[in-house]
PDB file of N, CA and C in Angstrom:
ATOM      1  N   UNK A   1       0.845  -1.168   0.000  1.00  0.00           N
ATOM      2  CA  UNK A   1       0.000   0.000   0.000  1.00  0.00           C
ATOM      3  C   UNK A   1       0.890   1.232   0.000  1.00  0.00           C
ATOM      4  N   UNK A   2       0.718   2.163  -0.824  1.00  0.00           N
ATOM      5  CA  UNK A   2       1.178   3.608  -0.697  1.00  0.00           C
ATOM      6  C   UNK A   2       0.088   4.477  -0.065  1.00  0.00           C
ATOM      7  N   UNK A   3       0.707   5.289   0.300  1.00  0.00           N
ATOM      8  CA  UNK A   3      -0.199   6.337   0.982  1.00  0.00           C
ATOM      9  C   UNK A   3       0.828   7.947   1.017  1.00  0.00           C
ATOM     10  N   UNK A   4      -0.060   8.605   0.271  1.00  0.00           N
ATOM     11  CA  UNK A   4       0.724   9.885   0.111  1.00  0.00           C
ATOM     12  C   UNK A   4       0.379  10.858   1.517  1.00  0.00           C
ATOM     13  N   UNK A   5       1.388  11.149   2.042  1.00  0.00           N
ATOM     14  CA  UNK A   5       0.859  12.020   3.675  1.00  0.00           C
ATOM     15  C   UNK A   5       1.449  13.386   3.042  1.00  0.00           C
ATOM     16  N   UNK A   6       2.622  14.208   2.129  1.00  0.00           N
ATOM     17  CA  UNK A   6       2.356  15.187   2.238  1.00  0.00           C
ATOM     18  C   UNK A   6       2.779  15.245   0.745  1.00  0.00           C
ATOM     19  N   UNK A   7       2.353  16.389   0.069  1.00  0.00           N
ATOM     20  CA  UNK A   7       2.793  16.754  -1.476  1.00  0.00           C
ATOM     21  C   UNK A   7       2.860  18.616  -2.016  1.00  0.00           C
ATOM     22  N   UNK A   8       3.766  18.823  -1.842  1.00  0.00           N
ATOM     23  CA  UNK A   8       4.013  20.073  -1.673  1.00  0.00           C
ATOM     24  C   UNK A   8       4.786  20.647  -2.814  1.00  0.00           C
ATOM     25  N   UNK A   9       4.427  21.229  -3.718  1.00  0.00           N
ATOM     26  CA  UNK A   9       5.358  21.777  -4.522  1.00  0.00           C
ATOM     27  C   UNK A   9       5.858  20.911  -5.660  1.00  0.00           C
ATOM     28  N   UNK A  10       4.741  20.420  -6.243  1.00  0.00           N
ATOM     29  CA  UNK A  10       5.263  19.172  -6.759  1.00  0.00           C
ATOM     30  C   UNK A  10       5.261  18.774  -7.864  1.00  0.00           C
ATOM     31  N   UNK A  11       5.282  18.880  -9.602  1.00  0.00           N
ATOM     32  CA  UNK A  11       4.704  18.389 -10.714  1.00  0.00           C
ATOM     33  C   UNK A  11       5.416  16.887 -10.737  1.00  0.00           C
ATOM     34  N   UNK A  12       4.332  15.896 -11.214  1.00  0.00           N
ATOM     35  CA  UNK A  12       4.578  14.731 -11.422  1.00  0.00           C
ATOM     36  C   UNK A  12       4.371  14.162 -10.656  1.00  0.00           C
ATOM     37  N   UNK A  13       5.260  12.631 -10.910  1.00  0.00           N
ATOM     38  CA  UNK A  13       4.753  11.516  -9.883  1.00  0.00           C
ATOM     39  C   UNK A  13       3.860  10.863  -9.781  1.00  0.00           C
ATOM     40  N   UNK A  14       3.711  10.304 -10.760  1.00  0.00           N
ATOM     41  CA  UNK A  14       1.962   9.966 -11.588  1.00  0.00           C
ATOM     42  C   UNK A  14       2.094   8.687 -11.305  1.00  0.00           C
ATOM     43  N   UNK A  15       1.806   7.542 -10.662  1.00  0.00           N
ATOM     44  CA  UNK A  15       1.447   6.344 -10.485  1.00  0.00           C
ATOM     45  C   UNK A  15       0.705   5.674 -11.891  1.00  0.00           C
ATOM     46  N   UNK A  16       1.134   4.718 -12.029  1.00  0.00           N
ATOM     47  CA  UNK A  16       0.792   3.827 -13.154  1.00  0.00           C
ATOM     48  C   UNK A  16       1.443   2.391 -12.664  1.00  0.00           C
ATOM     49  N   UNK A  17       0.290   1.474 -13.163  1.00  0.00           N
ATOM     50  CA  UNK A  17       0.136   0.102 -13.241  1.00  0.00           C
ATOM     51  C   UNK A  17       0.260  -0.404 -14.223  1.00  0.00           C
ATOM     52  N   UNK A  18       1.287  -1.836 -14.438  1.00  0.00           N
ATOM     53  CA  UNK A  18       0.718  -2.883 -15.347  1.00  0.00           C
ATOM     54  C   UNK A  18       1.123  -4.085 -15.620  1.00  0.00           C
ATOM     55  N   UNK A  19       0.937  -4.577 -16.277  1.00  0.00           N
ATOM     56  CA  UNK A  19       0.305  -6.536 -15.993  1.00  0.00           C
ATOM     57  C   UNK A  19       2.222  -6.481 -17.188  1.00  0.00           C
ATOM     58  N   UNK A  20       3.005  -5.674 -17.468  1.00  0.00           N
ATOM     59  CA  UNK A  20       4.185  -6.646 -18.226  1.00  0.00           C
ATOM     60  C   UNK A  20       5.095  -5.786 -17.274  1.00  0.00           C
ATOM     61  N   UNK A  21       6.519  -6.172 -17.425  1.00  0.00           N
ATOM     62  CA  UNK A  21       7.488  -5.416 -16.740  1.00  0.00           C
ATOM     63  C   UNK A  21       7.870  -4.313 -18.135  1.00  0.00           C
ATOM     64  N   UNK A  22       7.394  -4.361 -19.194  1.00  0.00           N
ATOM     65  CA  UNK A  22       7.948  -3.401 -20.298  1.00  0.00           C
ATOM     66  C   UNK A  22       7.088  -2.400 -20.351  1.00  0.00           C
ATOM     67  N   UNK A  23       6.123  -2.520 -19.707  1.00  0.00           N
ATOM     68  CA  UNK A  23       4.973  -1.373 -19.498  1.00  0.00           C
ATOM     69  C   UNK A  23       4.101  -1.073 -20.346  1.00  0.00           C
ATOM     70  N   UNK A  24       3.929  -2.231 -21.644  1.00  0.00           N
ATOM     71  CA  UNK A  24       2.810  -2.313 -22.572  1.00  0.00           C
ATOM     72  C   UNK A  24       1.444  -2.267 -22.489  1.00  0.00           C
ATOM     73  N   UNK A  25       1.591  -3.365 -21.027  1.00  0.00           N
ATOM     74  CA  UNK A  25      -0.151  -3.274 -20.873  1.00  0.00           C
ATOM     75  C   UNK A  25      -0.653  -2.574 -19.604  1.00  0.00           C
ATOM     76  N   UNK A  26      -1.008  -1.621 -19.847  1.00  0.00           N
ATOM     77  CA  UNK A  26      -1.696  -0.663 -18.217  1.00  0.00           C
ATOM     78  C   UNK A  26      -2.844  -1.207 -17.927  1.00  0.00           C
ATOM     79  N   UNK A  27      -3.014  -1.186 -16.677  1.00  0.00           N
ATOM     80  CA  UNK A  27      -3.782  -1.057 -16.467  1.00  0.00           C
ATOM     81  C   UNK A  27      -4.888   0.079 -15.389  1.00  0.00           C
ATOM     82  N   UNK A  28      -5.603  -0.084 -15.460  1.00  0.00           N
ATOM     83  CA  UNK A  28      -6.205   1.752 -15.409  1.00  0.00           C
ATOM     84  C   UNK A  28      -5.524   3.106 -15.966  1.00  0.00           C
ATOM     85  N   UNK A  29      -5.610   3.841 -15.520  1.00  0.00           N
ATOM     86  CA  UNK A  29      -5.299   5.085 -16.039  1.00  0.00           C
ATOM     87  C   UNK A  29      -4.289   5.331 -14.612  1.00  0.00           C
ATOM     88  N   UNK A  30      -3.686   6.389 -15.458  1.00  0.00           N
ATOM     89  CA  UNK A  30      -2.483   7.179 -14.126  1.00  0.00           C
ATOM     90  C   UNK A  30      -2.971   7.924 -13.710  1.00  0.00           C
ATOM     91  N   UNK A  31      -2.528   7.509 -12.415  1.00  0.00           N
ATOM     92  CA  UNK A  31      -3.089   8.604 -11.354  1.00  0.00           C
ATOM     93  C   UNK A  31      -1.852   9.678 -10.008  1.00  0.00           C
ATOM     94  N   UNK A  32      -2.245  10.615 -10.145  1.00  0.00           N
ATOM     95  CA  UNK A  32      -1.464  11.490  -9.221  1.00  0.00           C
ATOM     96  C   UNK A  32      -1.701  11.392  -7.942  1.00  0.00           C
ATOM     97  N   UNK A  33      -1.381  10.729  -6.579  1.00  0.00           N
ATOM     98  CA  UNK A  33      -1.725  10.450  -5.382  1.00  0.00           C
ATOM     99  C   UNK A  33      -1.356  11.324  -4.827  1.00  0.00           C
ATOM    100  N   UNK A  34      -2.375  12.324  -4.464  1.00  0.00           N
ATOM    101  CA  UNK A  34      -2.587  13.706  -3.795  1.00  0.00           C
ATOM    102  C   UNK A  34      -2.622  13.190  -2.336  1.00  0.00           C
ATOM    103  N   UNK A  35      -2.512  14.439  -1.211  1.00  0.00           N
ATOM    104  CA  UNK A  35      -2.242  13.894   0.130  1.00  0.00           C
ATOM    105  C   UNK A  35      -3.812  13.725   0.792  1.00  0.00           C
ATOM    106  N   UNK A  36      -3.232  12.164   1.340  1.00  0.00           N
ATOM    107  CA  UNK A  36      -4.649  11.133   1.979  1.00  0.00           C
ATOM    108  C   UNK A  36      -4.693  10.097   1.045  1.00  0.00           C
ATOM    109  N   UNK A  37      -4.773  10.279  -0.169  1.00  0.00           N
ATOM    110  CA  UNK A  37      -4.857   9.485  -1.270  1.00  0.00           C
ATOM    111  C   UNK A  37      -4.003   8.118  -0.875  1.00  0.00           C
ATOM    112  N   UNK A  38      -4.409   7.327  -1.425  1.00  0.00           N
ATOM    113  CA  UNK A  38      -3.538   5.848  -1.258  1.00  0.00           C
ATOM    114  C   UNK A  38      -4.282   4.664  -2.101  1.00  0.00           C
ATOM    115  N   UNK A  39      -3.264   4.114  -2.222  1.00  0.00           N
ATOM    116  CA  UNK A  39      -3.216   2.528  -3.780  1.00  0.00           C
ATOM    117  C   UNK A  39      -3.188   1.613  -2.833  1.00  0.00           C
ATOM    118  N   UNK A  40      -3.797   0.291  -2.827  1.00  0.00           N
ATOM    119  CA  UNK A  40      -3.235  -0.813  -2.696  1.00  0.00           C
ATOM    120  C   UNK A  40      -2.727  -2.031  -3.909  1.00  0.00           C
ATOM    121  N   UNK A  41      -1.949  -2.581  -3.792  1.00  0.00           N
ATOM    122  CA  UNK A  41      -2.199  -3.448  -4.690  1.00  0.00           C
ATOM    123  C   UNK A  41      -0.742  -4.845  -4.161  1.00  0.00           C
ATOM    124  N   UNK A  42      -1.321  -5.494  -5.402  1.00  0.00           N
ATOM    125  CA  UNK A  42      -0.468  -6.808  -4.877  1.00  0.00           C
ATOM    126  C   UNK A  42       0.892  -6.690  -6.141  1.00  0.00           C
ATOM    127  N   UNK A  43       2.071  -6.002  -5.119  1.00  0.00           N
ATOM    128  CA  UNK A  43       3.316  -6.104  -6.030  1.00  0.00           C
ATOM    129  C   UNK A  43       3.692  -6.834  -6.582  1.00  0.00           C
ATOM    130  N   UNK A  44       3.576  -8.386  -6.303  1.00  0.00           N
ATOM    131  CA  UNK A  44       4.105  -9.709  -6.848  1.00  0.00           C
ATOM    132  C   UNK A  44       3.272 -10.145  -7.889  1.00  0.00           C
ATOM    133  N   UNK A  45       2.574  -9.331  -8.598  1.00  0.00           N
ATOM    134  CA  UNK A  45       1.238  -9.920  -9.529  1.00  0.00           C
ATOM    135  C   UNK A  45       1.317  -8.339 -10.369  1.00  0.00           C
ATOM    136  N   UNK A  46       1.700  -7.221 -10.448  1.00  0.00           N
ATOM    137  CA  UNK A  46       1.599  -5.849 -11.111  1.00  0.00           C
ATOM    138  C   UNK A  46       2.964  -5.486 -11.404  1.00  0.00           C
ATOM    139  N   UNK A  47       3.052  -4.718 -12.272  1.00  0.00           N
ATOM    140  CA  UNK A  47       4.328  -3.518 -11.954  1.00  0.00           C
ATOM    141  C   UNK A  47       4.369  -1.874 -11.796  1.00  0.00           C
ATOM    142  N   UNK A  48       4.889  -1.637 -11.173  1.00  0.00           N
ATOM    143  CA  UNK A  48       3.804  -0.225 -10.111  1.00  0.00           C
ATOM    144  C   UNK A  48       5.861   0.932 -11.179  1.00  0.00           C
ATOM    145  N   UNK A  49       4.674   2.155 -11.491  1.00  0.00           N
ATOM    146  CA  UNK A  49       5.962   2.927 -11.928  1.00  0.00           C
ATOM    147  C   UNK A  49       5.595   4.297 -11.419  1.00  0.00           C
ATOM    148  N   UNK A  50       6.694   5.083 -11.009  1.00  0.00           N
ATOM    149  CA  UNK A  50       6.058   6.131 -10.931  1.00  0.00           C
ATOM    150  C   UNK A  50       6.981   6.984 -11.775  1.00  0.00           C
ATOM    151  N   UNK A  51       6.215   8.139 -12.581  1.00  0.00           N
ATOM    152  CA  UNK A  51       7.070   9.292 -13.327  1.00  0.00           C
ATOM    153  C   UNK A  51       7.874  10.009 -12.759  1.00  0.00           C
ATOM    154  N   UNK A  52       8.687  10.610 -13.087  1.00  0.00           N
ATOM    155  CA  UNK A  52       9.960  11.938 -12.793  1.00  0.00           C
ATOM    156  C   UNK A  52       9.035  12.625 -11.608  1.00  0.00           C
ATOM    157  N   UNK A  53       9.644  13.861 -10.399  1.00  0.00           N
ATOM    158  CA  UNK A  53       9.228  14.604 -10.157  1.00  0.00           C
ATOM    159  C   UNK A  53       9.923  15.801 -10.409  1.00  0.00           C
ATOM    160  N   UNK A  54       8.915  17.057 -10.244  1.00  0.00           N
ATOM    161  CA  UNK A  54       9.935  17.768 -10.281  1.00  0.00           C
ATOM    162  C   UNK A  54       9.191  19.011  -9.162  1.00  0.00           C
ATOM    163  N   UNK A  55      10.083  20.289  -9.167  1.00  0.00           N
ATOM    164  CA  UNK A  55       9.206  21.440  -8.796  1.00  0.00           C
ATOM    165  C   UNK A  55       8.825  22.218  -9.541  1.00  0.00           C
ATOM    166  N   UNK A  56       7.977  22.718  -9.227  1.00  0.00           N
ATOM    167  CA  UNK A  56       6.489  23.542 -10.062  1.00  0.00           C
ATOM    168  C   UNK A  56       6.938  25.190  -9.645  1.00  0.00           C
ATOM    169  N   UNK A  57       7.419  25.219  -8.355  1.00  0.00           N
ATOM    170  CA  UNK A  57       8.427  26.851  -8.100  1.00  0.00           C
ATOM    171  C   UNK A  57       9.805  26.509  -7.626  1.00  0.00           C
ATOM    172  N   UNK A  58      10.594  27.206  -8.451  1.00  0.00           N
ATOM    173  CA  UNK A  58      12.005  26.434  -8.271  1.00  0.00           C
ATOM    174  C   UNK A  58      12.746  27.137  -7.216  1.00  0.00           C
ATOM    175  N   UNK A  59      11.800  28.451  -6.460  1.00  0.00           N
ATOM    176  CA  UNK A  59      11.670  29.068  -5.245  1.00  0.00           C
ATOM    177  C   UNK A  59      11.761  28.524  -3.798  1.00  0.00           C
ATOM    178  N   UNK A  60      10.913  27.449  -3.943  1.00  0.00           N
ATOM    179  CA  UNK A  60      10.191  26.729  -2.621  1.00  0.00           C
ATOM    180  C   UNK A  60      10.699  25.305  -3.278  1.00  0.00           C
ATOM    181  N   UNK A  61      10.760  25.121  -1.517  1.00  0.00           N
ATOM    182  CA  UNK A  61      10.771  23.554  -1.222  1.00  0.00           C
ATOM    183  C   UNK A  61       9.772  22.857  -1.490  1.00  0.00           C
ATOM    184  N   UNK A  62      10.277  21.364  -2.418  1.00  0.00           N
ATOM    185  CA  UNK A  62       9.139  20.353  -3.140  1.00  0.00           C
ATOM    186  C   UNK A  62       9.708  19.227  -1.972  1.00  0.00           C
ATOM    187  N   UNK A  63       8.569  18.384  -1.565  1.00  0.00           N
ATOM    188  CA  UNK A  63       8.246  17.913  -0.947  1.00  0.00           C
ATOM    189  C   UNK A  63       7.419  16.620  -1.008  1.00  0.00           C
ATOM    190  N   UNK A  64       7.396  15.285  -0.937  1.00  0.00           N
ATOM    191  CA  UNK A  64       6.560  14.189  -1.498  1.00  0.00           C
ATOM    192  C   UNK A  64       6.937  13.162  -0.638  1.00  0.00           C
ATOM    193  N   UNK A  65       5.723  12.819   0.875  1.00  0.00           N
ATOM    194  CA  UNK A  65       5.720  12.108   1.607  1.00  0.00           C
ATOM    195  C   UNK A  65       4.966  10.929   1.493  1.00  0.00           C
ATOM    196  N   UNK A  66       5.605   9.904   1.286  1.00  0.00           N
ATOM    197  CA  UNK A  66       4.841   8.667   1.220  1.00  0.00           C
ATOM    198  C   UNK A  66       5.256   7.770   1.711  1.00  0.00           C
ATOM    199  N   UNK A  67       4.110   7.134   2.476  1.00  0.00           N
ATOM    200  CA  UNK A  67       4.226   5.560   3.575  1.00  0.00           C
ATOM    201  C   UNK A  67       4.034   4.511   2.845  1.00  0.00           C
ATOM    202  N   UNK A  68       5.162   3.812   2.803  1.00  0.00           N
ATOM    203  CA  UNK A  68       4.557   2.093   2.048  1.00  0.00           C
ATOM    204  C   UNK A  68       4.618   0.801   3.197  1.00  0.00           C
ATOM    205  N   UNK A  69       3.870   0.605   2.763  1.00  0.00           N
ATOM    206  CA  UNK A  69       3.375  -1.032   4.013  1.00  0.00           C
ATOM    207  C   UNK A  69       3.245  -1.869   2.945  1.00  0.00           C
ATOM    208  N   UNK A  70       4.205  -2.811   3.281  1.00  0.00           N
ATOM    209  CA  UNK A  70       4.788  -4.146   2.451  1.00  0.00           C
ATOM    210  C   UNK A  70       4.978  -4.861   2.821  1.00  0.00           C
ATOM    211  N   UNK A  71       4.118  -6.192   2.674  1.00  0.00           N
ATOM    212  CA  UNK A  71       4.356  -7.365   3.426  1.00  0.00           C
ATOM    213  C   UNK A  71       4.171  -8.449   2.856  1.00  0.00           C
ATOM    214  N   UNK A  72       5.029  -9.685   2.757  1.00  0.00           N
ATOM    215  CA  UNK A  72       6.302  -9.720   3.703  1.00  0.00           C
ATOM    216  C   UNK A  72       7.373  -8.761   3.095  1.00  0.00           C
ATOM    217  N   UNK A  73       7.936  -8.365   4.452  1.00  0.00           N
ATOM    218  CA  UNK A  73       9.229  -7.531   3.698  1.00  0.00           C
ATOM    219  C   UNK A  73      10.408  -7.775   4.038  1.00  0.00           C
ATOM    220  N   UNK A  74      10.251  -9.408   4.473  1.00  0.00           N
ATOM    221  CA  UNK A  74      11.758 -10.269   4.673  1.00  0.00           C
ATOM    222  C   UNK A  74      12.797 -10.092   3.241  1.00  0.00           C
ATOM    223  N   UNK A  75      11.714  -9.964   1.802  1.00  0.00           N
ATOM    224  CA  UNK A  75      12.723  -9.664   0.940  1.00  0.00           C
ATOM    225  C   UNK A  75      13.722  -8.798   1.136  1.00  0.00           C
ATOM    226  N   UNK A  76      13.255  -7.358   1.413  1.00  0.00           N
ATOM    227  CA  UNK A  76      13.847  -6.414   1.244  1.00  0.00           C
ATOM    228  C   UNK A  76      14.705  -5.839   2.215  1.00  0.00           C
ATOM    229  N   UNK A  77      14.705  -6.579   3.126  1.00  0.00           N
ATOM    230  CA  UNK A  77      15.722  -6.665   4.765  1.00  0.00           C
ATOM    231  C   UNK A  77      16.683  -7.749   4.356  1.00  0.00           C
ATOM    232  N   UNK A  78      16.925  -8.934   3.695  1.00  0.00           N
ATOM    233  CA  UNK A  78      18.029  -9.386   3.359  1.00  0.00           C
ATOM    234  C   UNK A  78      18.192  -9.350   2.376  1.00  0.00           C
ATOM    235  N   UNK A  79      17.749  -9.365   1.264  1.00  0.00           N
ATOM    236  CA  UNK A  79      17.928  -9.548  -0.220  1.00  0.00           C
ATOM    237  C   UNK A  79      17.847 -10.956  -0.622  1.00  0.00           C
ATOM    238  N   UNK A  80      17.035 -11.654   0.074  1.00  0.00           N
ATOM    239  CA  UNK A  80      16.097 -12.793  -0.412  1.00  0.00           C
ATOM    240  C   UNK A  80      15.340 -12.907  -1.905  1.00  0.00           C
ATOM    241  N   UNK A  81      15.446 -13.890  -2.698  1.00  0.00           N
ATOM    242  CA  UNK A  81      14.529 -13.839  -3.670  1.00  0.00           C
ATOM    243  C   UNK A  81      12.770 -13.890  -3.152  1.00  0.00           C
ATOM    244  N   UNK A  82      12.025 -13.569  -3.600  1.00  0.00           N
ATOM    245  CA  UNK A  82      10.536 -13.083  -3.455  1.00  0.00           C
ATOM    246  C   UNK A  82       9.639 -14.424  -4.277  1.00  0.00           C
ATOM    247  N   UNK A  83       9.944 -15.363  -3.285  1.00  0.00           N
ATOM    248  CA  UNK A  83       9.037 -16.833  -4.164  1.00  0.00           C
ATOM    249  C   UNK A  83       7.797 -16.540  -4.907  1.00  0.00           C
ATOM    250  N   UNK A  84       7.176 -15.357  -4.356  1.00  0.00           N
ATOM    251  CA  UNK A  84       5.734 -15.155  -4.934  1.00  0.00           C
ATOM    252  C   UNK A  84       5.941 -14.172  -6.034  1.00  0.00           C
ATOM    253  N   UNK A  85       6.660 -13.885  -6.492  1.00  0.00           N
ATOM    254  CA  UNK A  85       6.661 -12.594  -7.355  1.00  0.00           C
ATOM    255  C   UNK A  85       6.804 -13.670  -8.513  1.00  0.00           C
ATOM    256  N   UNK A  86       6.009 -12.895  -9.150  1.00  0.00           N
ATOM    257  CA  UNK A  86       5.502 -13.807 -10.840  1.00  0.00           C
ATOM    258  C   UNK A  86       5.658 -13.129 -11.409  1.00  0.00           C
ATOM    259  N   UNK A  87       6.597 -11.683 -11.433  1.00  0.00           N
ATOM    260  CA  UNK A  87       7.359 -10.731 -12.461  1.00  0.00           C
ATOM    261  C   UNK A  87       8.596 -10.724 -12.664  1.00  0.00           C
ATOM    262  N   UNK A  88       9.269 -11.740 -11.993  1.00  0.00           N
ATOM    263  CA  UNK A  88      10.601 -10.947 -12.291  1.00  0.00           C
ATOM    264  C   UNK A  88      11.197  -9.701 -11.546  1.00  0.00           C
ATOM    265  N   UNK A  89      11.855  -8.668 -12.228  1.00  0.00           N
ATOM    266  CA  UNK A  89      12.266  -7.504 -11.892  1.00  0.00           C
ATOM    267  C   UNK A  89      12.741  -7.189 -12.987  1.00  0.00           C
ATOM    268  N   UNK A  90      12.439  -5.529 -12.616  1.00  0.00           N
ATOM    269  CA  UNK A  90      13.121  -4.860 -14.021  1.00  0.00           C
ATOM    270  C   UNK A  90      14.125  -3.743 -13.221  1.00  0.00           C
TER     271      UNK A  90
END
């Protein structure tokens, strides 16, 4: 799950889904996860991308807070292969 808590100053960062790791097939439309906003989905079955960010005033501080809850996340604490992941990696 992502969950955007703050977004400040921000162009981009557009969330997009899809069913290949080459990014042929989307699925839904992209979406910009504004703050509160939040995705769930099952990583080992999708491939989750997000676009460039950038700032919108090159004045002020840009800012883009987001919580991810991932589980199991024994992968990513040792560098275990991910038995359930039916993508690969790109």
């Amino acid at each position: 799950m992502l969950l955007c808590i703050e977004r400040t100053n921000v162009h981009g960062a557009a969330n997009s889904f899809f069913s290949d790791l080459e990014g042929n097939n989307r699925l839904g439309d992209t979406r910009l996860l504004e703050e509160k906003d939040l995705v769930y989905f099952h990583d080992n079955e999708i491939y989750h991308h997000v676009s460039p960010a950038s700032q919108i005033d090159q004045s002020a501080w840009m800012r883009r807070s987001m919580m991810l809850i991932h589980s199991p996340a024994e992968t990513l604490v040792d560098g275990r292969l991910n038995d359930s992941n039916k993508l690969s990696s790109n």
